[in-house]
N, C-alpha and C. Protein backbone atom coordinates (compact mmCIF):
# COMPACT_ATOMS: atom_id res chain seq x y z
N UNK A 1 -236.75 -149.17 97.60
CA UNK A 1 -238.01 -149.79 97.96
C UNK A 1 -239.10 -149.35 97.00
N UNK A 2 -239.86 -150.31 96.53
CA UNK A 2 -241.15 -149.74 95.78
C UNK A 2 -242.33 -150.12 96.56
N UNK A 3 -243.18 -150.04 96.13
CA UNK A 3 -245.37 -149.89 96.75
C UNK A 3 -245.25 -151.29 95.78
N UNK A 4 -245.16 -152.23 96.62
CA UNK A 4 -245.50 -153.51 95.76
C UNK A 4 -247.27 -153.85 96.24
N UNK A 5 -246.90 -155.15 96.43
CA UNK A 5 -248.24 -156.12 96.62
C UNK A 5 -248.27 -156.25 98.31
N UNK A 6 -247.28 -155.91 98.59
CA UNK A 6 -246.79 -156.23 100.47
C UNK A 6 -247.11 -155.10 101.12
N UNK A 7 -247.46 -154.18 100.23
CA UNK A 7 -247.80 -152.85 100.79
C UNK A 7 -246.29 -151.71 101.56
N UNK A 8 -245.33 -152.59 100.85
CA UNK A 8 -243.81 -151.63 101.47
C UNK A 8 -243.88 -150.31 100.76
N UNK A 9 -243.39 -148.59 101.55
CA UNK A 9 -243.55 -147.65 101.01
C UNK A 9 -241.68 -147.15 100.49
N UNK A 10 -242.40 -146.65 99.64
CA UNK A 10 -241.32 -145.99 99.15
C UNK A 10 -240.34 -145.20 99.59
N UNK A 11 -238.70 -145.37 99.29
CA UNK A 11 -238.36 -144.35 100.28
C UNK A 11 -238.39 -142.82 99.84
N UNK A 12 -238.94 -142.00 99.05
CA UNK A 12 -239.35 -141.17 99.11
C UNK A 12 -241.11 -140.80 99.88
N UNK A 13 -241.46 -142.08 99.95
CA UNK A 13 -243.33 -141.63 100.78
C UNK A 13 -242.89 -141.97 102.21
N UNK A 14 -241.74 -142.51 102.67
CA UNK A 14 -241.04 -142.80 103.46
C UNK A 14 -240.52 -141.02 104.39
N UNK A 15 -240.18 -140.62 103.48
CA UNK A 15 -239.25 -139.44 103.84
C UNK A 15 -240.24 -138.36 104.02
N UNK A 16 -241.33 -138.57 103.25
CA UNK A 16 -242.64 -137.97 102.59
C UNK A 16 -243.41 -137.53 104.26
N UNK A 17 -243.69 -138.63 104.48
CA UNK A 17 -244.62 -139.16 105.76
C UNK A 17 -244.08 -138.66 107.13
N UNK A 18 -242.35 -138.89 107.02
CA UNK A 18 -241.68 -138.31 108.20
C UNK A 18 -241.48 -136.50 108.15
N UNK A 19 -241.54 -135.74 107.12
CA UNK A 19 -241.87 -134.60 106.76
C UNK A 19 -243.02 -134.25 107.34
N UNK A 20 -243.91 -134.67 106.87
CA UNK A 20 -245.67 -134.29 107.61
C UNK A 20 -245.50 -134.59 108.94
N UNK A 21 -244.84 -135.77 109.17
CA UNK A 21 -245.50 -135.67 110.70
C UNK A 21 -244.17 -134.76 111.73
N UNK A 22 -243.10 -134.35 111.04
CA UNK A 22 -242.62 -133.12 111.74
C UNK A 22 -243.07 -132.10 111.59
N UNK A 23 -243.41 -131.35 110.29
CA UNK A 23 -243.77 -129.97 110.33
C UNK A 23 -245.13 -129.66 110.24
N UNK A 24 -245.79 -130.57 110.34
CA UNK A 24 -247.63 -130.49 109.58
C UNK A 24 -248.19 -129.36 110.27
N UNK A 25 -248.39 -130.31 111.62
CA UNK A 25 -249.13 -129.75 112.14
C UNK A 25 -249.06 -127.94 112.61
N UNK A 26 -247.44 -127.71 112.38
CA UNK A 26 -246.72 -126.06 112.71
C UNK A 26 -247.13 -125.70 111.54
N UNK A 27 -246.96 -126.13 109.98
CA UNK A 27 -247.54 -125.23 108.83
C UNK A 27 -249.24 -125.29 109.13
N UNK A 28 -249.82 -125.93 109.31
CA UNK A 28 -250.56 -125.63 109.77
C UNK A 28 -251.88 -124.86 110.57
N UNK A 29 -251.17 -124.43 111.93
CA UNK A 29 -251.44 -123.57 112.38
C UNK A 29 -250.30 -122.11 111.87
N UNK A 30 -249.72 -122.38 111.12
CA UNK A 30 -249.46 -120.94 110.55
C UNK A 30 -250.30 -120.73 108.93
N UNK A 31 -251.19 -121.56 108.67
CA UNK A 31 -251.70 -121.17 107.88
C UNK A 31 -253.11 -120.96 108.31
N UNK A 32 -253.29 -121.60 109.12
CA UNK A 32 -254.45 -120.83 109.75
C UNK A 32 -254.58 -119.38 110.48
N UNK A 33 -253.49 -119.19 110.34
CA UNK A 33 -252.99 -117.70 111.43
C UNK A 33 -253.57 -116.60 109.90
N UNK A 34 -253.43 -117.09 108.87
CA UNK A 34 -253.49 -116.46 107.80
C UNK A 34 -254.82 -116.84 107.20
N UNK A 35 -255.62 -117.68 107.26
CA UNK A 35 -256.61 -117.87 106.60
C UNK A 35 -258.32 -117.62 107.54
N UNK A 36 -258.01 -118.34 109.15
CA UNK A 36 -258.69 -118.24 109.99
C UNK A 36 -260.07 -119.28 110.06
N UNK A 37 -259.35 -120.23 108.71
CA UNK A 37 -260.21 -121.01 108.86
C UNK A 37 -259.95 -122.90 108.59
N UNK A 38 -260.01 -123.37 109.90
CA UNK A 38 -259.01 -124.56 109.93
C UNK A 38 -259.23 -125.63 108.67
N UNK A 39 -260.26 -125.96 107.70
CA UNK A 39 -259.96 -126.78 106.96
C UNK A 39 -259.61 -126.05 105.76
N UNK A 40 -259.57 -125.23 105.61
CA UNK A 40 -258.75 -124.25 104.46
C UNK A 40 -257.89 -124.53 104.75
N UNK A 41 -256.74 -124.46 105.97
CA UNK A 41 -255.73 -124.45 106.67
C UNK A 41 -255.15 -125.91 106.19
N UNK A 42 -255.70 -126.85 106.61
CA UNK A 42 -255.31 -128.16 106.15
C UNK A 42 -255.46 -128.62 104.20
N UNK A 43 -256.05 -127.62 103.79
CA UNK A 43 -255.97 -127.87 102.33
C UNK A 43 -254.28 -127.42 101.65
N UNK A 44 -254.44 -125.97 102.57
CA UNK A 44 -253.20 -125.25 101.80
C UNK A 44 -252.06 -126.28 102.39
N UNK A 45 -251.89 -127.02 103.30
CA UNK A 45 -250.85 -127.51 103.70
C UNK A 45 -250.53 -128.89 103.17
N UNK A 46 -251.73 -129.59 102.73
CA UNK A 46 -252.02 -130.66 101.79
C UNK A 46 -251.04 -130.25 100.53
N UNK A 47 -251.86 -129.06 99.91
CA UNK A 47 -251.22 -128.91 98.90
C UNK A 47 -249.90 -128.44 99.35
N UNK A 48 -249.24 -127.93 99.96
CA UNK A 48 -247.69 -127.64 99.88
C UNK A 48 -246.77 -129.07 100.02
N UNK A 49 -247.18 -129.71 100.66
CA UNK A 49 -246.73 -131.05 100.81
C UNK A 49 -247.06 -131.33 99.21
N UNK A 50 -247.92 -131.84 98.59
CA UNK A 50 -248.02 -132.12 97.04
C UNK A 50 -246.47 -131.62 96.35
N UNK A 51 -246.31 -130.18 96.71
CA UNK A 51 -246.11 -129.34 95.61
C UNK A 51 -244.24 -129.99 96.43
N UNK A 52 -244.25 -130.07 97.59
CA UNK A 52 -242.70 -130.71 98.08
C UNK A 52 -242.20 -132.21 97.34
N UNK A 53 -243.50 -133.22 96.99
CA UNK A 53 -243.59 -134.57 96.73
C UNK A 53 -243.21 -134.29 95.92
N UNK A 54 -243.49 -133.07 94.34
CA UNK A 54 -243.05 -133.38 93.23
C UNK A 54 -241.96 -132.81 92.96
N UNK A 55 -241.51 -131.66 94.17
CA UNK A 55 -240.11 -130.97 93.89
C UNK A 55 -239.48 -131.76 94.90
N UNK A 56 -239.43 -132.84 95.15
CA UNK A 56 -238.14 -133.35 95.91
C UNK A 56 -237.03 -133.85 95.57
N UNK A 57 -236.38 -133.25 94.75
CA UNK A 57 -234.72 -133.60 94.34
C UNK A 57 -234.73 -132.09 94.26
N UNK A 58 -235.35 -131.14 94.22
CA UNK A 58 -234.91 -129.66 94.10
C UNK A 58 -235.10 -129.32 95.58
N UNK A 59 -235.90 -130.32 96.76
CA UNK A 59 -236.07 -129.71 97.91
C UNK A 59 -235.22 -130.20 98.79
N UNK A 60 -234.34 -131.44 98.33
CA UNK A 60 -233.42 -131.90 99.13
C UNK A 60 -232.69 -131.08 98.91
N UNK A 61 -232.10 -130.51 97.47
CA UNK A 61 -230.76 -129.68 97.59
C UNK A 61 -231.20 -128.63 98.84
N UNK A 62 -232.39 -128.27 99.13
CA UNK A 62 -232.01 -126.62 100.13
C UNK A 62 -231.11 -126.97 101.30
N UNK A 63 -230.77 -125.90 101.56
CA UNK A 63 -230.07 -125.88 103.15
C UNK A 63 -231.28 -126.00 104.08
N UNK A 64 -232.51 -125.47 104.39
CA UNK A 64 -233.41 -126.05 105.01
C UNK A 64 -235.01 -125.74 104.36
N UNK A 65 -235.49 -127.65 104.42
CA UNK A 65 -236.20 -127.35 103.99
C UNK A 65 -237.23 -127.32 104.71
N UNK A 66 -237.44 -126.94 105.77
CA UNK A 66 -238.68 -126.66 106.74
C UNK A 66 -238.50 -124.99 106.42
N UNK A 67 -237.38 -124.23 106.04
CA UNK A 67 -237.70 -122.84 105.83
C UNK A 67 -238.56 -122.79 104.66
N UNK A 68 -238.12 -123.68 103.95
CA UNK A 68 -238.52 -123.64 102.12
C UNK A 68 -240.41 -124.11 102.54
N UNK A 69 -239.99 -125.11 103.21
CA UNK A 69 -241.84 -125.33 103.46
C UNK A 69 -242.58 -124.11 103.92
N UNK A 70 -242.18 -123.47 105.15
CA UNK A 70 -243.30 -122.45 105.67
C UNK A 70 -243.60 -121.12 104.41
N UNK A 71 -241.85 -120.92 103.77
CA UNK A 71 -242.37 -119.86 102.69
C UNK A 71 -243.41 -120.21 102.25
N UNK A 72 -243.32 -121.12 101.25
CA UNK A 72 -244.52 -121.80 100.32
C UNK A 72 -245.57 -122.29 100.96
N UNK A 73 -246.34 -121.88 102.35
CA UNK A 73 -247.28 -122.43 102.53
C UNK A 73 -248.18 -120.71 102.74
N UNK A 74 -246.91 -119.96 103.45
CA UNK A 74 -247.40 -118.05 103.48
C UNK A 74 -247.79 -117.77 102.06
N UNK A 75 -246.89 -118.21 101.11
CA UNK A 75 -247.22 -118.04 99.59
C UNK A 75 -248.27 -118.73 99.25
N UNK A 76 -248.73 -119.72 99.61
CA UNK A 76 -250.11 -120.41 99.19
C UNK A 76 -251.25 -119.71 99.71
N UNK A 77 -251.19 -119.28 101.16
CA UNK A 77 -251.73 -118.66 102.17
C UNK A 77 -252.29 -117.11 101.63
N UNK A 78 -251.52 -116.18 100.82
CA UNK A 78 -251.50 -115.08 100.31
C UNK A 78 -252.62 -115.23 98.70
N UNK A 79 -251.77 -116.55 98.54
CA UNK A 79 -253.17 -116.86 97.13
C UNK A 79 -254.60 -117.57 97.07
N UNK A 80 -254.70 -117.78 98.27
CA UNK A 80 -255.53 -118.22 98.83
C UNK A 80 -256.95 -116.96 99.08
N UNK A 81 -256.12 -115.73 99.86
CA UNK A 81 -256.58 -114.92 100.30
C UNK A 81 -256.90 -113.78 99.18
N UNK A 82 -256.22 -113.92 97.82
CA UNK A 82 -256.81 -113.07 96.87
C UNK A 82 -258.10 -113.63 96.18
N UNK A 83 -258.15 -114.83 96.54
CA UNK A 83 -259.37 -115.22 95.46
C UNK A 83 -261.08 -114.62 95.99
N UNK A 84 -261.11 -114.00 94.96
CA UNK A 84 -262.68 -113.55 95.72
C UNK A 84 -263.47 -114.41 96.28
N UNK A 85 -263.43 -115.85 95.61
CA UNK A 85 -263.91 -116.93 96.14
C UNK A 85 -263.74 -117.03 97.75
N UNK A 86 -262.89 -116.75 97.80
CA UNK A 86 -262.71 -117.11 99.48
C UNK A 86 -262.93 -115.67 100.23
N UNK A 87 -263.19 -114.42 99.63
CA UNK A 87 -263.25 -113.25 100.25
C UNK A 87 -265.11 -113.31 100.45
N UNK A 88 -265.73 -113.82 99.41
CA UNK A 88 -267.09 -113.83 99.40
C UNK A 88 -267.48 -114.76 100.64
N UNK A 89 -267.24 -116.29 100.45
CA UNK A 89 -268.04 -117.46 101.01
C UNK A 89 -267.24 -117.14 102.54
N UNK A 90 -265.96 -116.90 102.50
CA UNK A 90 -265.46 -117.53 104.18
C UNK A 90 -265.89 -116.05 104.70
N UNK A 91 -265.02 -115.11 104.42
CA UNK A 91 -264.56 -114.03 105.54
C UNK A 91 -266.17 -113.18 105.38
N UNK A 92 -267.19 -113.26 104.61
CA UNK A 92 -268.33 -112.66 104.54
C UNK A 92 -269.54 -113.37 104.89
N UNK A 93 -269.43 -114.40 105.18
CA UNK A 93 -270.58 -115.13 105.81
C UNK A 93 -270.74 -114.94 107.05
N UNK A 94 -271.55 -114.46 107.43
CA UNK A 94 -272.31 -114.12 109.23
C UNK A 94 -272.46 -115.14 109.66
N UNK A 95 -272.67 -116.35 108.84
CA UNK A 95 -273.63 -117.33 109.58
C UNK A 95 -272.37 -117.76 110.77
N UNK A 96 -271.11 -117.82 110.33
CA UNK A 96 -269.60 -118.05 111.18
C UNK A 96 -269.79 -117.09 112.54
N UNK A 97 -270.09 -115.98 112.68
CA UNK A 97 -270.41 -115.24 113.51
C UNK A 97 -271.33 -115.54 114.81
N UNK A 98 -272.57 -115.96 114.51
CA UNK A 98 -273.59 -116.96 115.30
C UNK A 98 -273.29 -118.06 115.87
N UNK A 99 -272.28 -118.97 115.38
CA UNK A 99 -272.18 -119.87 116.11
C UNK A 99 -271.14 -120.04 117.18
N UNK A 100 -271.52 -120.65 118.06
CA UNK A 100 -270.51 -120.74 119.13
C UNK A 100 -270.66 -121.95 119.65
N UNK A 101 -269.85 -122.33 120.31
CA UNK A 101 -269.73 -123.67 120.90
C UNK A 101 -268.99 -123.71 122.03
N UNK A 102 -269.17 -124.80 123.07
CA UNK A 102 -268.65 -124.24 124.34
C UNK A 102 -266.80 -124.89 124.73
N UNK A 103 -266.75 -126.02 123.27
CA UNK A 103 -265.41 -126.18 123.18
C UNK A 103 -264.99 -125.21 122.53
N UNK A 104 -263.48 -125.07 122.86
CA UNK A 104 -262.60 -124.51 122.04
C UNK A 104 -262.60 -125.18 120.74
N UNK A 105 -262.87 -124.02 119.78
CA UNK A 105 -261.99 -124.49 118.18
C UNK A 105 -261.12 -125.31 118.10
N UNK A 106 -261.45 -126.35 117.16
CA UNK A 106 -259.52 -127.02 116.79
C UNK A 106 -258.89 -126.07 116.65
N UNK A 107 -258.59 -124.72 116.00
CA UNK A 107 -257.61 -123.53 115.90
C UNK A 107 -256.92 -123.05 117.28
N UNK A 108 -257.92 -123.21 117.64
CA UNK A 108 -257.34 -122.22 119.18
C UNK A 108 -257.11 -123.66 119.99
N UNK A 109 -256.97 -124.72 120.03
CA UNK A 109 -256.90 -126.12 120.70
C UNK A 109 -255.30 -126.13 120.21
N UNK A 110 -255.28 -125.94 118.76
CA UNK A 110 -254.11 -126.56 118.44
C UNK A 110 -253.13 -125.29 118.77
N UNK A 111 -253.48 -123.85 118.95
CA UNK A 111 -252.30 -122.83 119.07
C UNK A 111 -251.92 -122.73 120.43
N UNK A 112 -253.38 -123.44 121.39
CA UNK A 112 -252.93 -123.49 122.93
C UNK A 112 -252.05 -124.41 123.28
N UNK A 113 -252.35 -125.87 122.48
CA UNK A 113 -251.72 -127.11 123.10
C UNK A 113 -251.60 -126.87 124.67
N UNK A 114 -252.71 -127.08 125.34
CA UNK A 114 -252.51 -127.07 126.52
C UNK A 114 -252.43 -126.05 127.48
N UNK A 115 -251.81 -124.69 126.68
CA UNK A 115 -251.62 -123.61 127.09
C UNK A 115 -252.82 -122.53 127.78
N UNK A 116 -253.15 -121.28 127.45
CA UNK A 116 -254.18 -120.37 127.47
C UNK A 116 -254.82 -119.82 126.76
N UNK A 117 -256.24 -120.61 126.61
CA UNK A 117 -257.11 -120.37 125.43
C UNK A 117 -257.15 -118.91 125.35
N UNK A 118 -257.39 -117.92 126.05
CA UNK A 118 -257.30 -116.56 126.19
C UNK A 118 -256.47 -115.83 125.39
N UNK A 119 -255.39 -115.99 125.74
CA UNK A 119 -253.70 -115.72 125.10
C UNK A 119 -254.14 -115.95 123.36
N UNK A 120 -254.58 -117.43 123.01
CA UNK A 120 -254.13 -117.90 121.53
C UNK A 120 -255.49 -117.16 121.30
N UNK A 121 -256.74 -116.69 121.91
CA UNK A 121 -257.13 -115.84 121.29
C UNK A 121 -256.38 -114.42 120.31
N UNK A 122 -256.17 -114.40 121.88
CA UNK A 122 -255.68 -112.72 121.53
C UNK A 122 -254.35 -112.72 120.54
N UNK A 123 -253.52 -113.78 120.44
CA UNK A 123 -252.57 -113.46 119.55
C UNK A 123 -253.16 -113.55 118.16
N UNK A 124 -254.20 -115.26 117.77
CA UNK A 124 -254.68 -115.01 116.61
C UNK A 124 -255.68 -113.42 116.77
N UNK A 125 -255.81 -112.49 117.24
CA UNK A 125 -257.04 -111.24 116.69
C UNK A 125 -255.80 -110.37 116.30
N UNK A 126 -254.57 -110.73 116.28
CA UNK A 126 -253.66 -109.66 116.08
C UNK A 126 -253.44 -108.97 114.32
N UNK A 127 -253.25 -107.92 113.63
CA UNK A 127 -253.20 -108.23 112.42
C UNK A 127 -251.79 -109.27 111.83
N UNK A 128 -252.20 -109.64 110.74
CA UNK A 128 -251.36 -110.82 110.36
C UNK A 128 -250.06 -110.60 110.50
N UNK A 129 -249.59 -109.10 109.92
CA UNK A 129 -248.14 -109.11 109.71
C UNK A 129 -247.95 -109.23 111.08
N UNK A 130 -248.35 -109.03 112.42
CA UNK A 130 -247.76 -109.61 113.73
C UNK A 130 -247.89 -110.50 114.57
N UNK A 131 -248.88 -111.11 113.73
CA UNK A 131 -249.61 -112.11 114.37
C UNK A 131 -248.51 -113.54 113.65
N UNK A 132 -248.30 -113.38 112.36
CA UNK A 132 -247.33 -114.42 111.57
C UNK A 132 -245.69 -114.35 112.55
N UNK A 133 -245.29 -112.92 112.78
CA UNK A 133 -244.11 -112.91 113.42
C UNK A 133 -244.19 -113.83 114.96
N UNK A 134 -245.34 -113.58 115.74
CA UNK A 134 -245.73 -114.28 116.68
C UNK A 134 -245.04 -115.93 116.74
N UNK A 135 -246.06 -115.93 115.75
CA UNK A 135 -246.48 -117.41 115.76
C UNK A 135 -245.49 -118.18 115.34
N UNK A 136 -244.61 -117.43 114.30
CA UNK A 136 -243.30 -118.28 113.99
C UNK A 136 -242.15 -118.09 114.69
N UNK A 137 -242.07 -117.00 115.48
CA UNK A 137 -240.93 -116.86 116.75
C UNK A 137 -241.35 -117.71 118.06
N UNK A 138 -242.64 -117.88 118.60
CA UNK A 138 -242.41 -118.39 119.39
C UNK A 138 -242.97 -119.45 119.91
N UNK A 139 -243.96 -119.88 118.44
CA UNK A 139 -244.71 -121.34 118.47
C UNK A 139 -244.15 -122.29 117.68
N UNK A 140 -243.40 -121.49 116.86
CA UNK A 140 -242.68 -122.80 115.65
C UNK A 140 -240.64 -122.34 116.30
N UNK A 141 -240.23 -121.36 117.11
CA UNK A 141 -239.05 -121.47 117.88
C UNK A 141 -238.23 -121.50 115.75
N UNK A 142 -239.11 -120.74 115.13
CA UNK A 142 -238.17 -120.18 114.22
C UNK A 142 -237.04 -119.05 114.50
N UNK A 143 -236.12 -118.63 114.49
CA UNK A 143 -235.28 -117.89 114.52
C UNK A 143 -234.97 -116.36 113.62
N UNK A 144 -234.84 -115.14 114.32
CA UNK A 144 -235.17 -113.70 112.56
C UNK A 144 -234.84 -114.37 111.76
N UNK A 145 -233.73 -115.04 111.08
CA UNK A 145 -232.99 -115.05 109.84
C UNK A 145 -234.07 -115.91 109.19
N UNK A 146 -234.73 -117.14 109.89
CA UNK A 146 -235.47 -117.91 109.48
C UNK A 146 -236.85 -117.13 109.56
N UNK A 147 -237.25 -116.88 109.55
CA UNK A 147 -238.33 -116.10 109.61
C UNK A 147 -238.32 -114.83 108.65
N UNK A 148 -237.56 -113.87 108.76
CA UNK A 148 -236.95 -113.22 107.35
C UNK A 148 -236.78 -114.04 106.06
N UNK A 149 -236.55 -115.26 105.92
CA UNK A 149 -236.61 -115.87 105.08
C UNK A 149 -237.95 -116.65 104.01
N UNK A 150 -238.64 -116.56 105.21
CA UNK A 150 -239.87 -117.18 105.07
C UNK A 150 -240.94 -116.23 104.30
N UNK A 151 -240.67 -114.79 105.07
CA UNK A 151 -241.82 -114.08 104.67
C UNK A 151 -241.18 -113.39 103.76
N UNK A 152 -239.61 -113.43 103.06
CA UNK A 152 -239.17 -112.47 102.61
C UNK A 152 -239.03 -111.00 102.62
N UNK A 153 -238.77 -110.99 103.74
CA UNK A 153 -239.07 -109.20 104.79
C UNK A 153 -237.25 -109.84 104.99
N UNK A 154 -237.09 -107.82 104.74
CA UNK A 154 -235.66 -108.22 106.08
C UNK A 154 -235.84 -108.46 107.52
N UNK A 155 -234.33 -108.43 107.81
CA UNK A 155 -234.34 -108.95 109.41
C UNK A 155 -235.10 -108.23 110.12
N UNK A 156 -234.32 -106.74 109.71
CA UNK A 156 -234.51 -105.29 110.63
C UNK A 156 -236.27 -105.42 110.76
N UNK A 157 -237.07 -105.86 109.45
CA UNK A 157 -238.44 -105.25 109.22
C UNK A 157 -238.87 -106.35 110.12
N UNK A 158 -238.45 -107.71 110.34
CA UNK A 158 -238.74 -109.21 111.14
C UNK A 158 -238.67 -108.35 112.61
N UNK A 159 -237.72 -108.28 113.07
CA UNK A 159 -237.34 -107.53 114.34
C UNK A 159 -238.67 -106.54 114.52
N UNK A 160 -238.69 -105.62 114.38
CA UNK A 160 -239.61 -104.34 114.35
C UNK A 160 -241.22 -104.88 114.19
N UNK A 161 -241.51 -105.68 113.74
CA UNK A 161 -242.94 -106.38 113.48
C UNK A 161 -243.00 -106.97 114.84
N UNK A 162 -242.18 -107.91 115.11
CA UNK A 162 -242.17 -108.69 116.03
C UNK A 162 -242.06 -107.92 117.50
N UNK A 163 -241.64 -106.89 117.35
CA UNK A 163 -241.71 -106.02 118.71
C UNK A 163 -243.28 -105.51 119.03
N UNK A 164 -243.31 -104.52 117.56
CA UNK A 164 -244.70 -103.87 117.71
C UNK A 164 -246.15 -104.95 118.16
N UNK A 165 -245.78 -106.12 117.44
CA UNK A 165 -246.51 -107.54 117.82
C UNK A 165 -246.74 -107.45 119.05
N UNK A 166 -245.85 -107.67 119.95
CA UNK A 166 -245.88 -107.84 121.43
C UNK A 166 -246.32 -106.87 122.18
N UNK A 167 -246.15 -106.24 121.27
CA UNK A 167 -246.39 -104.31 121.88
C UNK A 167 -248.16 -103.81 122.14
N UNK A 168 -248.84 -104.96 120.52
CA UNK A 168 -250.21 -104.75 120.49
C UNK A 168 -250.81 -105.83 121.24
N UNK A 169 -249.98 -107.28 121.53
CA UNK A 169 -250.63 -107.83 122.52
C UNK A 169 -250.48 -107.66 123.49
N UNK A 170 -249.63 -106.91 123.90
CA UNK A 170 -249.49 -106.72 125.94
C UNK A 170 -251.00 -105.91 125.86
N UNK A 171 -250.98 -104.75 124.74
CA UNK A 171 -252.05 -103.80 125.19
C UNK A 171 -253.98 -104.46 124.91
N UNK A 172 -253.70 -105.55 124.00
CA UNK A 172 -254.82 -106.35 123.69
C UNK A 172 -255.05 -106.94 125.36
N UNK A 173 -253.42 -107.26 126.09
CA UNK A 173 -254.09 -108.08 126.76
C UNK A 173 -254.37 -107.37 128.17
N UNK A 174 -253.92 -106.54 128.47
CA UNK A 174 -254.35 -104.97 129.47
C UNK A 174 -255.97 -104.79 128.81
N UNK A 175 -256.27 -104.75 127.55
CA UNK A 175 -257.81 -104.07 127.63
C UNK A 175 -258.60 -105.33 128.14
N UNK A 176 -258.22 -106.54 127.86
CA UNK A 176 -259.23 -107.32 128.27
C UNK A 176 -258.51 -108.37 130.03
N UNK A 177 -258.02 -107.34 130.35
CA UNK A 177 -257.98 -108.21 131.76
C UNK A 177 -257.28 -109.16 131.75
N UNK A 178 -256.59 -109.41 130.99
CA UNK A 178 -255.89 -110.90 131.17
C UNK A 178 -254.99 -111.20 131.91
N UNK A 179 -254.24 -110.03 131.91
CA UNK A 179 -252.87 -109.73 133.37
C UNK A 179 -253.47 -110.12 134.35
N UNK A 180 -254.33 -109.04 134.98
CA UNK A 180 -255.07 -109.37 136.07
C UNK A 180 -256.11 -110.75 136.71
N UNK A 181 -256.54 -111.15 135.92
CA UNK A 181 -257.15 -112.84 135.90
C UNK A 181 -255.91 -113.68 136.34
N UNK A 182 -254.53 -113.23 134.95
CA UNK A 182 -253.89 -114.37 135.40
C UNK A 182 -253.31 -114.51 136.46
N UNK A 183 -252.72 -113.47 136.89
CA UNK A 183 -252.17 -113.22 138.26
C UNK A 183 -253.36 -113.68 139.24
N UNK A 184 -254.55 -113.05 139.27
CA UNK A 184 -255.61 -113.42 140.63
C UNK A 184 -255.42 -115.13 140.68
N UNK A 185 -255.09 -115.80 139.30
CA UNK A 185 -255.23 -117.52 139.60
C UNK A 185 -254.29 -118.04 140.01
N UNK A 186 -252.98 -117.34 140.65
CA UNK A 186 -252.23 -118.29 141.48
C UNK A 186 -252.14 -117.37 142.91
């Protein structure tokens, strides 16, 4: 199939399109888990999709390429986060601090889906290395091996993050009451 005059898509923008709309929105919020700031979040994932469009005969060969996607979006995510550019304007501006609003963030909308705005607080305040294990064990139902893969950590170090993870949110969620709330609401 080609992009004629009829407007028919290609079957690679074909394959392209069904890619995004399976994994988008999960790279996504795992790149926001890392950046903390949702249209950054949607840039880096823009661009990893780009960077899949032009490696796709090298991304079909993988055995999976939703593993191959989340690496390269943590790897975009990591270069993202060295640029002073983004250490100056995002993570140092106060003015982010002042504002509030009485909706939830798209960030915390999209990590609740429905769930407990409370919770997707407290998991995004976690530091990253447990906050990434989080989010890809049990919002993206990645698996250690897949997840070891992603961040390039071994299993053992996947395992052990992912414990201590749970370990700092039970106690995140003991300091701020959340046990207790949730239980008083049924």
């Amino acid at each position: 199939m080609q992009m004629g005059k009829s407007g028919i898509k290609t079957e690679e923008e074909v394959w392209l399109s069904g890619l995004m709309d399976d994994v988008g929105g999960r790279l996504t919020k795992l790149a926001f888990s890392y950046l903390n700031d949702w249209g950054k979040a949607q840039e880096v994932v823009q661009d990893v999709f780009y960077v899949c469009y032009t490696k796709r005969r090298h991304v079909l060969e993988l055995d999976s390429i939703e593993a191959w996607l989340y690496r390269v979006t943590v790897n975009r995510c990591k270069d993202v986060l060295r640029t002073s550019w983004f250490k100056k304007v995002i993570v140092n501006n106060d003015l982010f601090h002042y504002q509030k609003s009485a909706q939830p963030s798209p960030e915390i909308a999209a990590v609740t889906k429905g769930g407990n705005e409370k919770l997707a607080q407290l998991v995004l305040g976690l530091p990253v290395k447990y906050k990434e294990v989080i989010l890809l064990f049990y919002y993206d139902d990645l698996s250690i091996e897949e997840i070891s893969y992603v961040l390039k950590s071994n299993s053992n170090t996947v395992k052990t993050r992912l414990k201590r993870g749970r370990e700092a949110l039970m106690k995140n969620m003991e300091r701020s009451d959340f046990l207790e709330r949730s239980i008083d609401e049924y």
